[in-house]
Protein backbone atom coordinates (compact mmCIF):
# COMPACT_ATOMS: atom_id res chain seq x y z
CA UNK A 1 19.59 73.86 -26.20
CA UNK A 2 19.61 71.40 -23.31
CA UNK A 3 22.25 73.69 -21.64
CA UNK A 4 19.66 76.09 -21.89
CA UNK A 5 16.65 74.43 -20.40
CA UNK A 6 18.76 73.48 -16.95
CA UNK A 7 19.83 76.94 -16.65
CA UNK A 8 16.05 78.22 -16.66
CA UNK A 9 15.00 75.45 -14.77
CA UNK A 10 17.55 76.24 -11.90
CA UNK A 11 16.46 79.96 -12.22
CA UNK A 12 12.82 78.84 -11.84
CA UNK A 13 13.65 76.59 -8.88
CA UNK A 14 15.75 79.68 -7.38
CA UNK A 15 12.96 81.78 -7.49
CA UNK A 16 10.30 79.84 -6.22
CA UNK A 17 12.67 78.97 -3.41
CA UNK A 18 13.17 82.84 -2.52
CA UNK A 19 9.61 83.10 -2.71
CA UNK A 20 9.05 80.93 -0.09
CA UNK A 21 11.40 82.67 2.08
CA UNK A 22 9.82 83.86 5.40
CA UNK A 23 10.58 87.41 6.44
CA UNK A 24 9.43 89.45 9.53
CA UNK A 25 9.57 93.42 10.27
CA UNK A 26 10.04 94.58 13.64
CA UNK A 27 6.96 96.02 15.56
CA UNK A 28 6.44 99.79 15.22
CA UNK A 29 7.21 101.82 18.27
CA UNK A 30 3.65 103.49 17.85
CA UNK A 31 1.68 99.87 17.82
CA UNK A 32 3.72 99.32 21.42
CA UNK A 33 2.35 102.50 22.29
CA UNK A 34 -1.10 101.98 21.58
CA UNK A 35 -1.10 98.45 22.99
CA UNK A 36 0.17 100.17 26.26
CA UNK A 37 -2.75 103.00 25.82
CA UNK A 38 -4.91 99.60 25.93
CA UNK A 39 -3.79 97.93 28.25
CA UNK A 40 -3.93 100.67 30.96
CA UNK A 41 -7.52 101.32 30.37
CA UNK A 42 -8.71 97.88 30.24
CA UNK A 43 -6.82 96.98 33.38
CA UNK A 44 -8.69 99.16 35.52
CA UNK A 45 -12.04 98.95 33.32
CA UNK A 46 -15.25 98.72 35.18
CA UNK A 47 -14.12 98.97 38.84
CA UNK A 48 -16.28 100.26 40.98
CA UNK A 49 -14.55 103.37 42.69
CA UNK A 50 -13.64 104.34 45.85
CA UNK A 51 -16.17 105.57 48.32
CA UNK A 52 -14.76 106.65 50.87
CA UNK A 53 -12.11 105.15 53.73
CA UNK A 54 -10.58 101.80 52.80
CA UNK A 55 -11.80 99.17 55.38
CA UNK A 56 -9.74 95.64 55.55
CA UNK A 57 -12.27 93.88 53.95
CA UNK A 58 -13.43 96.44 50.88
CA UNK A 59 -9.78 95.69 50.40
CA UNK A 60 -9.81 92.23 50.31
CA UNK A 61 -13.27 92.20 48.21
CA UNK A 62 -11.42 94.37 45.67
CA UNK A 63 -8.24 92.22 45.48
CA UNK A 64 -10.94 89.18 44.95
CA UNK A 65 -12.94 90.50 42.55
CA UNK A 66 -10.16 93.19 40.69
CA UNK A 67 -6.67 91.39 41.07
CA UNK A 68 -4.92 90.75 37.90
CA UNK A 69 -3.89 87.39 38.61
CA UNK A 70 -7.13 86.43 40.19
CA UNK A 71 -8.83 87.31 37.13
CA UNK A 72 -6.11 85.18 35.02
CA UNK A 73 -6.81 81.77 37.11
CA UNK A 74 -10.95 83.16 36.06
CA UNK A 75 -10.21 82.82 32.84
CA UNK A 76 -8.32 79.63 33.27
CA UNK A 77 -11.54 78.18 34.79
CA UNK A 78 -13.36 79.09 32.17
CA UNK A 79 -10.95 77.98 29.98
CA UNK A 80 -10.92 74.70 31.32
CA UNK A 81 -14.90 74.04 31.43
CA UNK A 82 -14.82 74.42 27.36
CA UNK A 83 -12.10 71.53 27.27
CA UNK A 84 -14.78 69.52 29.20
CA UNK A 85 -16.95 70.68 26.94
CA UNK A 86 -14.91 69.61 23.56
CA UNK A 87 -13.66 66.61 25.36
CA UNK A 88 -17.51 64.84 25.44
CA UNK A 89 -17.75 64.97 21.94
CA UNK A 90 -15.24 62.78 21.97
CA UNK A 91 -17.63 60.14 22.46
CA UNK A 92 -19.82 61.11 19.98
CA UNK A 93 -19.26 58.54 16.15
CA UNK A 94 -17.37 59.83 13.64
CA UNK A 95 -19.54 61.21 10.85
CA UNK A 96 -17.94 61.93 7.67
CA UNK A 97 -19.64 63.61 4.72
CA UNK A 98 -18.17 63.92 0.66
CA UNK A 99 -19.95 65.22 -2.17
CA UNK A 100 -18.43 66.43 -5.70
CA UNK A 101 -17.93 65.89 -9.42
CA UNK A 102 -15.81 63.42 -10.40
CA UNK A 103 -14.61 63.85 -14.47
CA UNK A 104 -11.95 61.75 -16.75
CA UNK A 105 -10.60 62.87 -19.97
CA UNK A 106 -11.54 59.40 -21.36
CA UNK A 107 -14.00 56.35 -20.85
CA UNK A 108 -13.23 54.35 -17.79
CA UNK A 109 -13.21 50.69 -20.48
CA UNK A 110 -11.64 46.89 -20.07
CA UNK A 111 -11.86 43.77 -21.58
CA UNK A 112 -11.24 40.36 -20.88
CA UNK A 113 -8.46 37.52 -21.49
CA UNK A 114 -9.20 33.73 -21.18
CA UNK A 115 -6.79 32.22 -18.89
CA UNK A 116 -6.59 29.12 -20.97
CA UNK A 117 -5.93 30.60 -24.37
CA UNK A 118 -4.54 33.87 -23.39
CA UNK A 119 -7.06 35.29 -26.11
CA UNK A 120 -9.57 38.06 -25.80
CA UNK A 121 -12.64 37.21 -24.76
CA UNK A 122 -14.59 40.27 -24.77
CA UNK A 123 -14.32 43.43 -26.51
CA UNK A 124 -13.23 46.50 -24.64
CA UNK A 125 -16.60 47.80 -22.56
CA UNK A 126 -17.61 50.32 -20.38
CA UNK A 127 -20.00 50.66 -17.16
CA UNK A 128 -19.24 53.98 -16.19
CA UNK A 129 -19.92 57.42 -17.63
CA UNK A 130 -17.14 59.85 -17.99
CA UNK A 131 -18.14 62.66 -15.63
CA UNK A 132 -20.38 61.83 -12.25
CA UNK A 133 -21.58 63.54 -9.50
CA UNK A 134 -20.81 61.06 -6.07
CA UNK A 135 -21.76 62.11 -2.35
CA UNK A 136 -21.41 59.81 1.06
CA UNK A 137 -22.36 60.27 3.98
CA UNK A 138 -20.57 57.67 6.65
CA UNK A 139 -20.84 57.01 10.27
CA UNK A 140 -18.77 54.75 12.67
CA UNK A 141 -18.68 54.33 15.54
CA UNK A 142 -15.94 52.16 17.79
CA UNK A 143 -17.12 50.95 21.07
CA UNK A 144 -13.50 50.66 22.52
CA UNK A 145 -13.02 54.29 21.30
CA UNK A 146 -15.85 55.68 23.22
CA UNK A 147 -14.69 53.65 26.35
CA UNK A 148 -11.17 55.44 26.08
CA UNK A 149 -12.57 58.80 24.93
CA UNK A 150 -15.35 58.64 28.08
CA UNK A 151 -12.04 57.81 30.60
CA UNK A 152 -10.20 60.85 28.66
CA UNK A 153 -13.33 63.12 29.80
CA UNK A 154 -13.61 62.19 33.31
CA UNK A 155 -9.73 63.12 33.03
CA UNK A 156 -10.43 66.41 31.92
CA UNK A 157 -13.30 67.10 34.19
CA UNK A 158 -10.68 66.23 37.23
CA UNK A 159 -8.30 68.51 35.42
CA UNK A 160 -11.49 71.24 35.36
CA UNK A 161 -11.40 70.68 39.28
CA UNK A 162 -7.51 70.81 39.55
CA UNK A 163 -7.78 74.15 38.30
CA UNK A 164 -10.57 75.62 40.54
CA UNK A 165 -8.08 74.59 43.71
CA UNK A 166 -5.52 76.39 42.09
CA UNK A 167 -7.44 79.56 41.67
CA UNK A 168 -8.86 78.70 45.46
CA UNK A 169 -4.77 79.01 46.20
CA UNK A 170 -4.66 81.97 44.48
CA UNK A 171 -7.46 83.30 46.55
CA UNK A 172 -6.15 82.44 49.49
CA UNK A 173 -2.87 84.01 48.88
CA UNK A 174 -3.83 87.26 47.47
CA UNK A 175 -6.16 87.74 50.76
CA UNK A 176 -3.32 86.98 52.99
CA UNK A 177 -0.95 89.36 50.70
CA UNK A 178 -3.64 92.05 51.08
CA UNK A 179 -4.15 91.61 55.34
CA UNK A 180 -0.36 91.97 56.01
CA UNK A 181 -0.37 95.15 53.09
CA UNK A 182 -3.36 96.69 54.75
CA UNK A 183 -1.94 96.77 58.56
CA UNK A 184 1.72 97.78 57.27
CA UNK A 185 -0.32 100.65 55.11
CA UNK A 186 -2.03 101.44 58.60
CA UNK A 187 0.90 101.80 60.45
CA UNK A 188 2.21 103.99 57.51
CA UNK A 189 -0.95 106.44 57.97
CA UNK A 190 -0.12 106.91 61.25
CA UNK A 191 3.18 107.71 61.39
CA UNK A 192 4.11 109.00 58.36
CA UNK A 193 2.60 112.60 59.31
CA UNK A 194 4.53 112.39 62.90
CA UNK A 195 8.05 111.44 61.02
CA UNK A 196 7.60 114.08 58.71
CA UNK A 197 6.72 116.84 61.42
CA UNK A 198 10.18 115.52 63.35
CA UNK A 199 12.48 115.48 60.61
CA UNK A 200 10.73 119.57 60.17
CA UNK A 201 12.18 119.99 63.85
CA UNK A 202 15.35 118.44 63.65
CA UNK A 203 16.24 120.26 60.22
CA UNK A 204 15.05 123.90 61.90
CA UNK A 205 17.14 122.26 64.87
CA UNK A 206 20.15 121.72 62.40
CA UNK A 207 20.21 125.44 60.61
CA UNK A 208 20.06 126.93 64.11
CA UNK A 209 23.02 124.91 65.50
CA UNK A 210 24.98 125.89 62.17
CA UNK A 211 24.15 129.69 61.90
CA UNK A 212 25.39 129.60 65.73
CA UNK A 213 28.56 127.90 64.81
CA UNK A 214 29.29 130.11 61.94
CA UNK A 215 28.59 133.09 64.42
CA UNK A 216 31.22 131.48 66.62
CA UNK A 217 28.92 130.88 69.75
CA UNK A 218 29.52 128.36 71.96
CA UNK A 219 32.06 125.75 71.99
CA UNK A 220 32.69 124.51 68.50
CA UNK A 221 33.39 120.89 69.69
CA UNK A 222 30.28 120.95 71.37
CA UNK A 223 28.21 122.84 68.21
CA UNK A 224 29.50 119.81 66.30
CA UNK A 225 28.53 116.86 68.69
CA UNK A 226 24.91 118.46 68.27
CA UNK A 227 25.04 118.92 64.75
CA UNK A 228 26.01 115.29 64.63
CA UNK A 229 23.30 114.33 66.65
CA UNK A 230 21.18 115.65 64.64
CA UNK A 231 22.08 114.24 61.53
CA UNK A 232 21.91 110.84 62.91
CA UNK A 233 18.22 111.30 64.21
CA UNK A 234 17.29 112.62 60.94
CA UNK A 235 18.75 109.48 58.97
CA UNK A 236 17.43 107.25 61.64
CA UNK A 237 14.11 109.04 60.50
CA UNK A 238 14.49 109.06 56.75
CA UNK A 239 15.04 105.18 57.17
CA UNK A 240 11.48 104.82 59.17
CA UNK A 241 10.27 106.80 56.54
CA UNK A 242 11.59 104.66 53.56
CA UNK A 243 9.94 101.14 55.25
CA UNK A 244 6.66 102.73 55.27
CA UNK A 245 6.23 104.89 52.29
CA UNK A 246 5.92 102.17 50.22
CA UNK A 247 3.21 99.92 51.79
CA UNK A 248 0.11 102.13 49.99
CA UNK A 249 1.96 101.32 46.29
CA UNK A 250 1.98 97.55 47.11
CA UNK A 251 -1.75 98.23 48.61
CA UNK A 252 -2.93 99.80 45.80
CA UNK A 253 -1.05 97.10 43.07
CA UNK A 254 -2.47 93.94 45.23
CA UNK A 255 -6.40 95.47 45.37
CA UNK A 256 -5.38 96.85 41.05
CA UNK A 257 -5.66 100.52 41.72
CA UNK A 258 -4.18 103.16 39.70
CA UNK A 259 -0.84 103.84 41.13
CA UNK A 260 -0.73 107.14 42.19
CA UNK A 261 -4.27 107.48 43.81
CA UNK A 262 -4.77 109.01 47.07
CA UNK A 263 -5.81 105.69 49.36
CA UNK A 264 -6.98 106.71 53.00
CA UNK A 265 -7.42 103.69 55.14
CA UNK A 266 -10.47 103.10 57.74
CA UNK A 267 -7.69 102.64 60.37
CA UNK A 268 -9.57 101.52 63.55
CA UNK A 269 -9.06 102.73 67.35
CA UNK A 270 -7.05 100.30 69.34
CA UNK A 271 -5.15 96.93 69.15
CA UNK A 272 -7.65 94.54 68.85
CA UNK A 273 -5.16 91.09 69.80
CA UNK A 274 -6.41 88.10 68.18
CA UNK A 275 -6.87 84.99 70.21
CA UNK A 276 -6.90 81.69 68.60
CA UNK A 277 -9.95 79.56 69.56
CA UNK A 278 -9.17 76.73 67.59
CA UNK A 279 -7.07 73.54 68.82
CA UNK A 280 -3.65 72.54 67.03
CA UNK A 281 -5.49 68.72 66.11
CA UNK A 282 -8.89 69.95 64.76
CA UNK A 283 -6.17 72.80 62.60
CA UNK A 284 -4.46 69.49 61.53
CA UNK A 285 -7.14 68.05 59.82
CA UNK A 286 -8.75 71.05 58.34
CA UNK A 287 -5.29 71.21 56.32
CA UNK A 288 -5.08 67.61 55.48
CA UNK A 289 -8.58 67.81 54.15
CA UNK A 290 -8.48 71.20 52.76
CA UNK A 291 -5.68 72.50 51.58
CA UNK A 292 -5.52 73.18 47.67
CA UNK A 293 -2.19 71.18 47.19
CA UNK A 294 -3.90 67.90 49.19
CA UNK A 295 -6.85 68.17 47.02
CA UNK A 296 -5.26 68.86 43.56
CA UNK A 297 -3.22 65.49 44.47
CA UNK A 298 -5.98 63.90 44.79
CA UNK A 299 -7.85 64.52 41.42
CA UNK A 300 -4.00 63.84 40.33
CA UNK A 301 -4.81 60.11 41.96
CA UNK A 302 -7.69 59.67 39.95
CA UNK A 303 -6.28 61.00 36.51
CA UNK A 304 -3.23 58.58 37.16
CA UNK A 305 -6.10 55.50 38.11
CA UNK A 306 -7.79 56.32 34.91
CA UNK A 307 -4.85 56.39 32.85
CA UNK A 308 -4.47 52.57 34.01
CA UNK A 309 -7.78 51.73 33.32
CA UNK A 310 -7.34 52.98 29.76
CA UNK A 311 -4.08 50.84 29.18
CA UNK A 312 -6.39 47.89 30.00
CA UNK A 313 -9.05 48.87 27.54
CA UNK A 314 -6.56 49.02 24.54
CA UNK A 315 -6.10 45.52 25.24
CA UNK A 316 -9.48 44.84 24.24
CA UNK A 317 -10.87 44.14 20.48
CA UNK A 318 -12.67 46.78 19.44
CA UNK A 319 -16.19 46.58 18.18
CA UNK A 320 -17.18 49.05 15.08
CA UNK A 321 -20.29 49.97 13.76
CA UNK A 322 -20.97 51.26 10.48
CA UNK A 323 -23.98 53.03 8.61
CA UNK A 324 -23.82 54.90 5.63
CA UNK A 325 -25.59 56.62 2.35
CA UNK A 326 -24.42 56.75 -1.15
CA UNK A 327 -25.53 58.41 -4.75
CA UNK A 328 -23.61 58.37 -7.55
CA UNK A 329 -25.24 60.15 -11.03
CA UNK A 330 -23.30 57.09 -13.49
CA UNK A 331 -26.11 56.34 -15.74
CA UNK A 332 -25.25 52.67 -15.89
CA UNK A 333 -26.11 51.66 -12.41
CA UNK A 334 -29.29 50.19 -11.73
CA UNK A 335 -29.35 51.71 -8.43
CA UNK A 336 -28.18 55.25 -8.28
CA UNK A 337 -28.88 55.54 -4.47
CA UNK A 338 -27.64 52.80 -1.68
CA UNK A 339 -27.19 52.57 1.54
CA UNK A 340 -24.80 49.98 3.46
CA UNK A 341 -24.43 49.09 7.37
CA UNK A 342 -21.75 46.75 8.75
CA UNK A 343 -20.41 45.09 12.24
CA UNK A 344 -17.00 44.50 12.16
CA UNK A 345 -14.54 43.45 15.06
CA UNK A 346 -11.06 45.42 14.85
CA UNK A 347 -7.90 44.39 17.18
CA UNK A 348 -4.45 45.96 17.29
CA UNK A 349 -2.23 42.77 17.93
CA UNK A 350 0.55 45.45 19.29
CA UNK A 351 -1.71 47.08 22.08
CA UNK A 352 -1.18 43.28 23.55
CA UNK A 353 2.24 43.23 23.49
CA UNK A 354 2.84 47.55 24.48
CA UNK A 355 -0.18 47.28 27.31
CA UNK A 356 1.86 45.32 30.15
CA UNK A 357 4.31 48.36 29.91
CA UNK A 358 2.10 50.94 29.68
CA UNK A 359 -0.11 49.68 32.55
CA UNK A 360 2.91 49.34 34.43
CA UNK A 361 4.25 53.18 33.55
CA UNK A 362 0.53 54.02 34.90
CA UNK A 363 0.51 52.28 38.03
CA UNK A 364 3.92 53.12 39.12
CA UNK A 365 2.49 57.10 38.05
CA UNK A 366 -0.11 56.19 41.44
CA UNK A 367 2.64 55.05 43.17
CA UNK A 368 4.22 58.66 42.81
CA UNK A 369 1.38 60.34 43.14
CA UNK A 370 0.64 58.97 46.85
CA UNK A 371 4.32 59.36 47.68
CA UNK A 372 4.08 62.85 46.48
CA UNK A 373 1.17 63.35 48.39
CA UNK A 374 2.10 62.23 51.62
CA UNK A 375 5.71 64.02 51.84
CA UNK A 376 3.43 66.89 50.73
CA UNK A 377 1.07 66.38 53.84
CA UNK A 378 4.06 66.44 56.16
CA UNK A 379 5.92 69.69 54.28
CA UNK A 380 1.98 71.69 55.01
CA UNK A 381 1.61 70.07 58.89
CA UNK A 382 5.30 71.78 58.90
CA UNK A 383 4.04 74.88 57.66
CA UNK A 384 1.02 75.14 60.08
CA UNK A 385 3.16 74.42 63.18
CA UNK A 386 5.66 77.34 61.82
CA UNK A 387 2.73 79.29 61.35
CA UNK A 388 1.21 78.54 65.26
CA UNK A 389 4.46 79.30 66.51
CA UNK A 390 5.03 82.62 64.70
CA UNK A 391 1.57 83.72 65.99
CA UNK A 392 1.93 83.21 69.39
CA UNK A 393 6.09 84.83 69.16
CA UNK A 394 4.32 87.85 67.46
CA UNK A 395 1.74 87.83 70.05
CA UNK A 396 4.62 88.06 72.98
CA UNK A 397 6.25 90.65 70.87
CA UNK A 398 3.58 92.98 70.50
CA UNK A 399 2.50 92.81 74.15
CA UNK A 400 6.59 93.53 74.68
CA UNK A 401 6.56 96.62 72.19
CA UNK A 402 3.58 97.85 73.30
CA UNK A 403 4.34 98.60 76.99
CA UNK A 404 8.13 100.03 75.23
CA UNK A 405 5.97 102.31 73.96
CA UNK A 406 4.04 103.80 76.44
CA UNK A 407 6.66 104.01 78.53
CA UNK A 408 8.74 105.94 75.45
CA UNK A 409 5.51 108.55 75.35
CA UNK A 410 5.12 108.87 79.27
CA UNK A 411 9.02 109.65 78.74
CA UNK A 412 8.20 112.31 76.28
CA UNK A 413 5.43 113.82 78.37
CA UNK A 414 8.03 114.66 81.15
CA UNK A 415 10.69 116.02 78.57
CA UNK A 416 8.32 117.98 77.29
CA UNK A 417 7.44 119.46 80.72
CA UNK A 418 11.11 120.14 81.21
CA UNK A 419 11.87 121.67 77.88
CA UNK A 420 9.04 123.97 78.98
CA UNK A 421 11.11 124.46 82.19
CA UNK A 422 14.23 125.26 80.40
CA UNK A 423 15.10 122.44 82.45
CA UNK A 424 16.80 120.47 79.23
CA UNK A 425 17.80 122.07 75.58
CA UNK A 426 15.92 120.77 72.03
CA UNK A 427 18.64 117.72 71.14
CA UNK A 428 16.96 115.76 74.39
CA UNK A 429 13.61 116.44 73.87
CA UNK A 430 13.86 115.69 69.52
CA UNK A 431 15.98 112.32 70.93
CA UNK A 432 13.00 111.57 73.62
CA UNK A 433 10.48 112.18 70.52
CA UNK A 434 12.31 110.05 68.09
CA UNK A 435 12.87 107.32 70.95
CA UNK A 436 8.90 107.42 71.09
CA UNK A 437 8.17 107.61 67.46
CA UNK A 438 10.77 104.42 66.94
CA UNK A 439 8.62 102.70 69.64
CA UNK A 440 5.62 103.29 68.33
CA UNK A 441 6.79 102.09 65.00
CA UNK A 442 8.05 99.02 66.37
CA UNK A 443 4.33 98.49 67.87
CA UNK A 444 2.64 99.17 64.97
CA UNK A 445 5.07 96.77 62.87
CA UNK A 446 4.53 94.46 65.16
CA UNK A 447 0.53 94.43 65.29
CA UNK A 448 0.45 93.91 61.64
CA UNK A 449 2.79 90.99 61.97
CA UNK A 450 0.08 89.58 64.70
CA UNK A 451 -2.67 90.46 62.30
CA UNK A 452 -0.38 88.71 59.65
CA UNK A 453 0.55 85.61 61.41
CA UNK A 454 -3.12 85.09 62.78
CA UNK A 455 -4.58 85.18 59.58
CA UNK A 456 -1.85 83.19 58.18
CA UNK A 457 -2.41 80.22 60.46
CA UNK A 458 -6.08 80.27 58.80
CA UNK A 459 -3.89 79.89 55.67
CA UNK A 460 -1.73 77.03 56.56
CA UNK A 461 -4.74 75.03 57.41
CA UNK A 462 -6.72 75.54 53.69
CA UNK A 463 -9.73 77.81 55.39
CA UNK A 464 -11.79 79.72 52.56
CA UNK A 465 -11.61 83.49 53.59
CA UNK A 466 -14.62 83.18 51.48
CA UNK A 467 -17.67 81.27 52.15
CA UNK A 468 -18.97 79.37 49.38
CA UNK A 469 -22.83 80.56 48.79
CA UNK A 470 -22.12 84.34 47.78
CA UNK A 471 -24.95 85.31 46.14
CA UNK A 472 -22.93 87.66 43.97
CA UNK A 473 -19.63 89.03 43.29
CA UNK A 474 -20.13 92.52 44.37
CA UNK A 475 -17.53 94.06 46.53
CA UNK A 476 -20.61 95.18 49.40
CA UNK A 477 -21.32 91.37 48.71
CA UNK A 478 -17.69 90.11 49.35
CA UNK A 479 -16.44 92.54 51.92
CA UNK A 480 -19.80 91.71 53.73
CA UNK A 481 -19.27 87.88 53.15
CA UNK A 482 -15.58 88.02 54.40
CA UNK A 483 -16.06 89.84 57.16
CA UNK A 484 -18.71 87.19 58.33
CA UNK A 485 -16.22 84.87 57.65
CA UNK A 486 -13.25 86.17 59.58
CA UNK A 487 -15.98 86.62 62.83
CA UNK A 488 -16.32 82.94 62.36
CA UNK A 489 -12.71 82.08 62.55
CA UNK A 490 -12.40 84.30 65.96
CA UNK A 491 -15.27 82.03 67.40
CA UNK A 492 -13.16 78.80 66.52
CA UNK A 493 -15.63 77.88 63.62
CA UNK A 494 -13.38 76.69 60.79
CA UNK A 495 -15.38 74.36 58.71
């Protein structure tokens, strides 16, 4: 019989252990697929569509506003206030509130014993009924915990601010993404149609050279030399072709277009060459003061000061205060409903031996915070200097590339005078042309590095492309607000 009762014992244990067993399924292909259906249509939800050419700064206003990441480090903001939020209450005493029925299957009795005689002294008696219903209500509250918990919420408020620089960095950088996307896209729209007219001319050019040489006209070696020529002037052009092709896509994925929808760019007349108006020094300081990184060190200094200054509280006593009301239904009690208060002192005899340490871990956390922050000062006055001297090299280089250029078309004015002529055959002129279309590639390239590097010294120093009193977030808003902005910058304003 025994035998018996450990075998269905095991068997019991055995299946409540396989009950508790945790199994998963995989996820059905047609949940992935609706997830996907989801997430394209909320990632382009509410945009306000296009209207029109796509000027610099309607592109920039839509990266600010529409940008996937830019929304994320939104939502981290937000995020972050409704810590602060949950953080003050913190401070607030602990209330605590119990109510129920409490029930015995027998009367709560005792006696007594004389402790000289060891006899009984009274018979067995009760003062409490069998079944009650009890309720409390009970606050406290610790003056040493409120000091901690009101250092813990000027932490998290610091951490609130921490994250707005971030998402200022993220602005910053999605705007500079966007300016060297735009120009690349505008060198794309302008070329694009002549490369793809060329490559027309040099493939007619190609089937006429090879129906002659199948026709047996001509020199062969000399048929072939052309035919090679030509070939190598239409992969020189398919590679032109490849470097621009893509600069709409990454356009239209920075500003969170559909990919795939026909962008046509407010291109403007000209080469408009930047000067910088602003000195080197007063660049200096606007970075020191204003980058992101500087300033997120710096609410990093105070969250590492206030961690010290907590150690040193939890070496204090702590001073509780208590309040609280009471019913209980037991018919024997005089007084069914109490209340009770109460001062007591309360001191963790550890905290005084841990604290020395702990203040010590938190001061030498300052210690690396300033270090940090100054080889992080020097690394950012590095990156401004790089970013000065890349502006003024892709300054030179687009004055160079520029007179290339016009020499290259003045070149394929006269070939095309001579082709007229008979003077020369189609291999020269197609080489003058793509000689001219390379150049004007090269200046094009080469103005949206300018454009690039310009804005990018704005960058290095921790300017807003944004000012700070929008009134709204609409893109005619933005694009108006960022253009007012940038006309700043060109008059040497950067505060």
């Amino acid at each position: 019989m025994k035998k018996h009762t450990t075998l269905l014992g095991v068997s019991l244990l055995a299946l409540a252990v396989s009950g508790c067993a945790v199994t998963t399924q995989p996820i059905d292909r047609s949940v992935s697929e609706q997830r996907a259906r989801d997430d394209l249509q909320a990632m382009f939800k509410d945009q306000e569509p296009l209207s029109g050419p796509l000027t610099l700064h309607d592109a920039m206003a839509r990266a600010v506003k529409y940008n996937l990441e830019s929304r994320l480090k939104v939502m981290e903001e937000a995020l972050s206030r409704r810590q602060l939020d949950l953080a003050t209450f913190d401070m607030l005493p602990r209330m605590a509130l119990e109510a129920g029925y409490v029930g015995r299957n027998n009367r709560s009795a005792s006696s007594s014993q004389s402790v000289l005689t060891n006899t009984q002294s009274l018979e067995p008696s009760t003062s409490q009924d069998r079944d009650r219903d009890v309720a409390d209500l009970t606050m406290v509250w610790n003056v040493l915990d409120f000091g901690v918990s009101y250092v813990s919420a000027k932490q998290q408020a610091d951490q609130r601010l921490i994250v707005q620089e971030r998402r200022r960095k993220v602005v910053q950088t999605i705007i500079q993404d966007v300016r060297s996307a735009y120009w690349r896209a505008v060198a794309a729209q302008r070329l694009l149609d002549r490369i793809d007219s060329l490559m027309a001319r040099v493939d007619s050019a190609r089937k006429d050279s090879q129906q002659m040489s199948q026709q047996r006209i001509g020199d062969p070696v000399q048929a072939l030399g052309y035919q090679r020529a030509l070939i190598e002037a239409s992969r020189q052009l398919e590679e032109q072709r490849r470097a621009l092709s893509l600069a709409k896509t990454e356009l239209a994925t920075l500003i969170n277009l559909p990919l795939g929808t026909e962008l046509t760019l407010a291109a403007p007349e000209g080469y408009d060459v930047p000067d910088l108006k602003v000195g080197i020094e007063q660049l200096e300081q606007q970075a020191l003061a204003s980058r992101p990184e500087l300033r997120e060190q710096d609410y990093q200094a105070r969250i590492s000061a206030a961690e010290t200054r907590k150690a040193m509280l939890r070496l204090l006593p702590g001073l509780e205060f208590s309040a609280g009301g009471h019913y209980d239904s037991n018919s024997f009690l005089v007084n069914n409903r109490w209340a009770d208060y109460g001062v007591k002192v309360t001191w963790n005899l550890f905290n005084v031996l841990s604290a020395p340490a702990a203040i010590d871990v938190a001061k030498a956390g300052e210690n690396v915070n300033v270090a940090r922050r100054q080889a992080m000062s020097m690394a950012i006055l590095a990156q401004l200097y790089v970013a000065n001297a890349n502006y003024n090299e892709a300054r030179r280089q687009f004055v160079t590339t520029q007179e290339l250029a016009s020499l290259d078309n003045q070149i394929v004015g006269q070939l095309r005078n001579r082709r007229q002529a008979q003077g020369i055959g189609d291999l020269e002129l197609i080489q003058g042309e793509l000689n001219a279309l390379q150049a004007d590639l090269r200046r094009d390239l080469a103005y949206a590095e300018l454009r690039n590097s310009y804005g990018q010294v704005f960058a290095s120093a921790g300017v807003d492309p944004l000012p700070s009193n929008a009134p709204d977030t609409k893109l005619a808003t933005l694009a108006n607000g960022l253009a007012e902005k940038e006309r700043q910058l060109d008059s040497g304003n950067v505060q």
